[in-house]
N, C-alpha and C. Protein backbone atom coordinates (compact mmCIF):
# COMPACT_ATOMS: atom_id res chain seq x y z
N UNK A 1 43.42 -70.47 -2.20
CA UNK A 1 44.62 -69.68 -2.22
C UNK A 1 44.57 -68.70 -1.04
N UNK A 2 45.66 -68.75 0.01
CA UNK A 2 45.86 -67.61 0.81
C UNK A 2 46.64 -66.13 0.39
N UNK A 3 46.00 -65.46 0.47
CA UNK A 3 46.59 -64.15 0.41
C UNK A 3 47.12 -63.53 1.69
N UNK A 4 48.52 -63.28 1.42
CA UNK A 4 49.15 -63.15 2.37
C UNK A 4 49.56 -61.07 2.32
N UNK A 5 49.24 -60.60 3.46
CA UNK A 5 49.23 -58.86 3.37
C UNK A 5 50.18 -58.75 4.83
N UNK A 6 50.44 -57.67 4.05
CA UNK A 6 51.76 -57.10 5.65
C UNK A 6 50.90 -56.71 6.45
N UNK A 7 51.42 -56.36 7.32
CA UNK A 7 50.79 -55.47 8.38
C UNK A 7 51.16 -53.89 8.07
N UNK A 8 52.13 -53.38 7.48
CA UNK A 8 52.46 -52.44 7.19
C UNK A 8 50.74 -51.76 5.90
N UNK A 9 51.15 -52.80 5.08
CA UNK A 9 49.60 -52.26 4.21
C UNK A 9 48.39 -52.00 4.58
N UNK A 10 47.92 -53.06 5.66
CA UNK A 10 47.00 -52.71 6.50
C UNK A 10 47.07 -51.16 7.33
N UNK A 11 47.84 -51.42 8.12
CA UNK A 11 48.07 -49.91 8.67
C UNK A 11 48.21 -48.24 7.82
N UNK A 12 48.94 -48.14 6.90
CA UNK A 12 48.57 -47.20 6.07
C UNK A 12 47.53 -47.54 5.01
N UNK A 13 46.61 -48.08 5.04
CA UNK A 13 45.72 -48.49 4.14
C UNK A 13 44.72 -47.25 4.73
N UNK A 14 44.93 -47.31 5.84
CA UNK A 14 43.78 -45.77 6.49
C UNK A 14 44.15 -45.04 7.32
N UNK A 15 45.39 -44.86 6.60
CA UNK A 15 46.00 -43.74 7.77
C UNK A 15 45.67 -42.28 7.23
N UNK A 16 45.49 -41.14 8.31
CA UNK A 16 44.33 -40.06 7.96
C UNK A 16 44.99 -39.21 6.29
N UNK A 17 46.03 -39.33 5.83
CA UNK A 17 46.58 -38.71 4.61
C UNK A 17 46.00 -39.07 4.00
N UNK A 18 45.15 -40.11 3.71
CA UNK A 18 44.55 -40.78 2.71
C UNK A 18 43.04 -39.82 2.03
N UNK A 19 42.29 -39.71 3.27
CA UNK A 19 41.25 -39.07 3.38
C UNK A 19 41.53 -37.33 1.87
N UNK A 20 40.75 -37.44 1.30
CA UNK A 20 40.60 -36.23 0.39
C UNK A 20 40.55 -35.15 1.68
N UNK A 21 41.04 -33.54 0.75
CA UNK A 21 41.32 -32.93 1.64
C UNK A 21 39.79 -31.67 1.43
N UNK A 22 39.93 -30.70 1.80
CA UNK A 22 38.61 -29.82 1.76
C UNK A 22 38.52 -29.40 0.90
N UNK A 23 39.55 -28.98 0.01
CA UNK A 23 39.51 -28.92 -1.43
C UNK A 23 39.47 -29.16 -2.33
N UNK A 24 39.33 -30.57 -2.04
CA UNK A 24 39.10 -31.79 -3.13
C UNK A 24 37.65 -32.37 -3.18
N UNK A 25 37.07 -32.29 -1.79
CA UNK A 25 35.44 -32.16 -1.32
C UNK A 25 34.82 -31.44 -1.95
N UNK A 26 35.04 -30.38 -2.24
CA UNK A 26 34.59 -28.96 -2.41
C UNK A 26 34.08 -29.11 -4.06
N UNK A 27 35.34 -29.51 -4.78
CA UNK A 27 35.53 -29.86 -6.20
C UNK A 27 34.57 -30.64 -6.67
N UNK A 28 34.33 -31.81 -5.83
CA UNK A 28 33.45 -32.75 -6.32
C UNK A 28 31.78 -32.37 -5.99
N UNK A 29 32.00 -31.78 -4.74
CA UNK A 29 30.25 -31.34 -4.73
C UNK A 29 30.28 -30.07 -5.55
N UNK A 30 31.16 -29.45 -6.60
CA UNK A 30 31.10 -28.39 -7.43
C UNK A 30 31.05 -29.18 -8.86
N UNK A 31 31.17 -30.06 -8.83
CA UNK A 31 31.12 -31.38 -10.45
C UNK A 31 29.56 -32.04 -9.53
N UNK A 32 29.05 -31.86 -8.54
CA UNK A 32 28.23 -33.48 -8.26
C UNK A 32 26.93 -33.07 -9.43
N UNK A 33 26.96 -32.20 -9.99
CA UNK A 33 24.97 -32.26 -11.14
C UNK A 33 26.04 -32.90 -12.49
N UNK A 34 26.95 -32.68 -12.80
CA UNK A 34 27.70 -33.42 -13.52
C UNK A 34 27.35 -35.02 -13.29
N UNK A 35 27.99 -34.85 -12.19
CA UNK A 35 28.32 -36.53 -12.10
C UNK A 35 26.65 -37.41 -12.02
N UNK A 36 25.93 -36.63 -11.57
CA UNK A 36 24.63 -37.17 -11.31
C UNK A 36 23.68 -37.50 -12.90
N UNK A 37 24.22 -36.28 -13.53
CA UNK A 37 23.63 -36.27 -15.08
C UNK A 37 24.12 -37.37 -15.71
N UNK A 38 25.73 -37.71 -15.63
CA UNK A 38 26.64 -38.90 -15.98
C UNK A 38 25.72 -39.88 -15.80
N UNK A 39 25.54 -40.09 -14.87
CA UNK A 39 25.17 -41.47 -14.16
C UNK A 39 23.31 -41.81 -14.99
N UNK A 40 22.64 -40.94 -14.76
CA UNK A 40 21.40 -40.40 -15.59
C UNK A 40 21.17 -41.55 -16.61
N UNK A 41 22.68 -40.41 -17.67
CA UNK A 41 22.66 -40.81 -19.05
C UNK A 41 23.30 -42.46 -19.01
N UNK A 42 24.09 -43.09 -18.23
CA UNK A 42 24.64 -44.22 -18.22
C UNK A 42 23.73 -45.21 -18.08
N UNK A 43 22.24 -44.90 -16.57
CA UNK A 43 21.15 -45.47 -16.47
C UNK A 43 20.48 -46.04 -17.90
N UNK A 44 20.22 -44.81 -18.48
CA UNK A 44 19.40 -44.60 -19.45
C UNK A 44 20.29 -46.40 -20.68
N UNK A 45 21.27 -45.29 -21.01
CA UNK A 45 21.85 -46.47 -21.99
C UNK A 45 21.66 -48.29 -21.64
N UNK A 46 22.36 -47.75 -20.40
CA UNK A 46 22.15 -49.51 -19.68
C UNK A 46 20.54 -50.31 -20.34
N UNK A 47 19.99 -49.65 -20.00
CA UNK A 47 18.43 -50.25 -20.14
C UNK A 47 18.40 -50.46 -21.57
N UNK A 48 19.13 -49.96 -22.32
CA UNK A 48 18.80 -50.38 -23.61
C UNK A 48 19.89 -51.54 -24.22
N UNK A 49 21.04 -51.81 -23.39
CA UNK A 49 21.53 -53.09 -23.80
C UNK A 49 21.40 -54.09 -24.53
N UNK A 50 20.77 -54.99 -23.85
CA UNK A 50 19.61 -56.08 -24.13
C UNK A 50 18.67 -56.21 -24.78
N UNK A 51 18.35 -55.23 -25.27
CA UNK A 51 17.01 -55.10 -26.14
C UNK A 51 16.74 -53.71 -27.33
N UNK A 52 16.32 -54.39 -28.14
CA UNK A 52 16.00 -53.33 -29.25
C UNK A 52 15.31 -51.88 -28.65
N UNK A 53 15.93 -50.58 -28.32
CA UNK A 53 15.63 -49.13 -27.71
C UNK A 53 13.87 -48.52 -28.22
N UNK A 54 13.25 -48.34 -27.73
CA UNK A 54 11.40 -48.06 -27.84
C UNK A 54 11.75 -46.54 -28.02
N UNK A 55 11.02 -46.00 -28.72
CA UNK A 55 10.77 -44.63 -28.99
C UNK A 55 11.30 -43.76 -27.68
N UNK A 56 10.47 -44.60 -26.66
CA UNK A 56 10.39 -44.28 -24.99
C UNK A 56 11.69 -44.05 -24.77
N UNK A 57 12.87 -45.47 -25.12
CA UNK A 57 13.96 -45.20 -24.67
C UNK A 57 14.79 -44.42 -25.62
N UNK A 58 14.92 -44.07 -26.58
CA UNK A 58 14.76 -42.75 -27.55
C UNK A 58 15.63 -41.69 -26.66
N UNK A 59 13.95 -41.45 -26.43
CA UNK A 59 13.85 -39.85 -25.54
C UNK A 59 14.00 -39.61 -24.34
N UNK A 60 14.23 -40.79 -23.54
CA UNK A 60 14.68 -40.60 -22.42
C UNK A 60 16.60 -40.49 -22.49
N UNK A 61 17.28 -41.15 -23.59
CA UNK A 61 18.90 -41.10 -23.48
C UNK A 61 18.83 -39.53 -24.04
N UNK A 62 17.87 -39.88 -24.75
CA UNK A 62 18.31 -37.77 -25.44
C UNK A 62 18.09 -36.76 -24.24
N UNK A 63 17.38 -37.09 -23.43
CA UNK A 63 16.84 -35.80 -22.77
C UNK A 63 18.44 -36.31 -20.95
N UNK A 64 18.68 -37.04 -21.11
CA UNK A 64 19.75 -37.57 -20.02
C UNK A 64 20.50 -36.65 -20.67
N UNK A 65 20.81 -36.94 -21.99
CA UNK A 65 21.97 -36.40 -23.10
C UNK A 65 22.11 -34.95 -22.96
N UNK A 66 20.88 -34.42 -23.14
CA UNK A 66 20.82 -32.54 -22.72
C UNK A 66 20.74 -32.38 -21.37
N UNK A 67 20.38 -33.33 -20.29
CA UNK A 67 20.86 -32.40 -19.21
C UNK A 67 22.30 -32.77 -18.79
N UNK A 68 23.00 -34.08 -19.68
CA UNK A 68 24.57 -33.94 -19.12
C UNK A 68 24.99 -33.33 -19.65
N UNK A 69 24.55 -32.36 -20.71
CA UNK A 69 25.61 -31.54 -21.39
C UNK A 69 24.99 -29.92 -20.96
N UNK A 70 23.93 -29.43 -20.26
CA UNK A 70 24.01 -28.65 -19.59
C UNK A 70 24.10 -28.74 -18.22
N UNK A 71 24.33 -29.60 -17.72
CA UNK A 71 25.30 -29.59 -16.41
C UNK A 71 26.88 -29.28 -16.58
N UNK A 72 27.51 -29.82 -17.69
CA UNK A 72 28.63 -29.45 -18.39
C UNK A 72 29.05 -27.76 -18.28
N UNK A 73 27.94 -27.09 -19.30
CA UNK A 73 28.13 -25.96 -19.54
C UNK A 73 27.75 -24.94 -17.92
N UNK A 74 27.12 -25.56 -17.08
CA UNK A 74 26.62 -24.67 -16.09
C UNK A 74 28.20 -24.63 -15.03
N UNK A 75 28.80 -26.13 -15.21
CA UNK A 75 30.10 -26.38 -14.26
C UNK A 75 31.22 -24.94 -15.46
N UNK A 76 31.14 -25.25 -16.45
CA UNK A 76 32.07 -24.35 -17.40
C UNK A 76 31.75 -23.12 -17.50
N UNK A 77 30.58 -22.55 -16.82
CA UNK A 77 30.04 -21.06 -17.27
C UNK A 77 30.49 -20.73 -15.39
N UNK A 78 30.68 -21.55 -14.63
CA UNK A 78 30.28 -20.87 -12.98
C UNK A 78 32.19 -21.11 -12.97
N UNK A 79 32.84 -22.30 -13.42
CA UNK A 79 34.16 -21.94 -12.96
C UNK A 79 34.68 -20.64 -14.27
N UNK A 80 34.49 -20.26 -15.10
CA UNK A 80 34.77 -19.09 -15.54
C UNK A 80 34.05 -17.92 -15.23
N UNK A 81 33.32 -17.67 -14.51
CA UNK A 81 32.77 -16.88 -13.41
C UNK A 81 33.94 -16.59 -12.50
N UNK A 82 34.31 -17.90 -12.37
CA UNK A 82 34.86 -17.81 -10.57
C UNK A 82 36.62 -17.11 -11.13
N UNK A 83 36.95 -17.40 -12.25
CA UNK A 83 38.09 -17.14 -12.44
C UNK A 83 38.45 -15.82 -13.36
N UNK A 84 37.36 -15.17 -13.59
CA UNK A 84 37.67 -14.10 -13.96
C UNK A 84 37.72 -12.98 -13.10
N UNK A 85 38.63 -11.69 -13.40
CA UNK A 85 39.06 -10.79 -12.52
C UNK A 85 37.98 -9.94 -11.79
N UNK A 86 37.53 -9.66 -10.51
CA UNK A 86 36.70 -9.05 -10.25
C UNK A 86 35.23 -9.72 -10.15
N UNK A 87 35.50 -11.31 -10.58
CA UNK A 87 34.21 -11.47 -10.31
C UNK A 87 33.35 -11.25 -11.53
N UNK A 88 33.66 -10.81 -12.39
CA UNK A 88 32.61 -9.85 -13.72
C UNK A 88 32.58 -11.06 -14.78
N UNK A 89 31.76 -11.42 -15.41
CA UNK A 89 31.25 -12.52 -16.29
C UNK A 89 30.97 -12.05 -17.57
């Protein structure tokens, strides 16, 4: 089967609007121990798919489990930092 594409799609496919802007950069390396903990705990689960979970894998989803949920609270304790008046916590 040929797939047939404009040239128009091609061309705005990367035209520079596309690109996230500095504030949207900013956001995500202000979520990235989030997203990294995410990924952690997703590792973790994966491995246990396929096979009946070992004590081992236990305590490794639990301890993924507490640091994605204090990466959570550290993103929720620093943007209510950032948004309260004066700076004062």
């Amino acid at each position: 089967m040929n797939h047939v594409v404009t040239l128009q799609d091609a061309v705005t496919a990367f035209a520079d609007f596309m690109e996230p802007t500095n504030a949207e950069l900013e956001a995500i390396e202000r979520e990235m121990p989030v997203i990294l903990a995410d990924v952690e705990l997703l590792d973790a689960q994966i491995r246990t798919l396929d096979r009946v979970p070992t004590e081992f894998d236990e305590r490794r989803i639990r301890r993924a489990r507490r640091r994605a949920l204090g990466a959570r609270v550290a993103l929720l304790n620093q943007t209510a930092r950032a948004s309260l008046p004066g700076g004062a916590a």
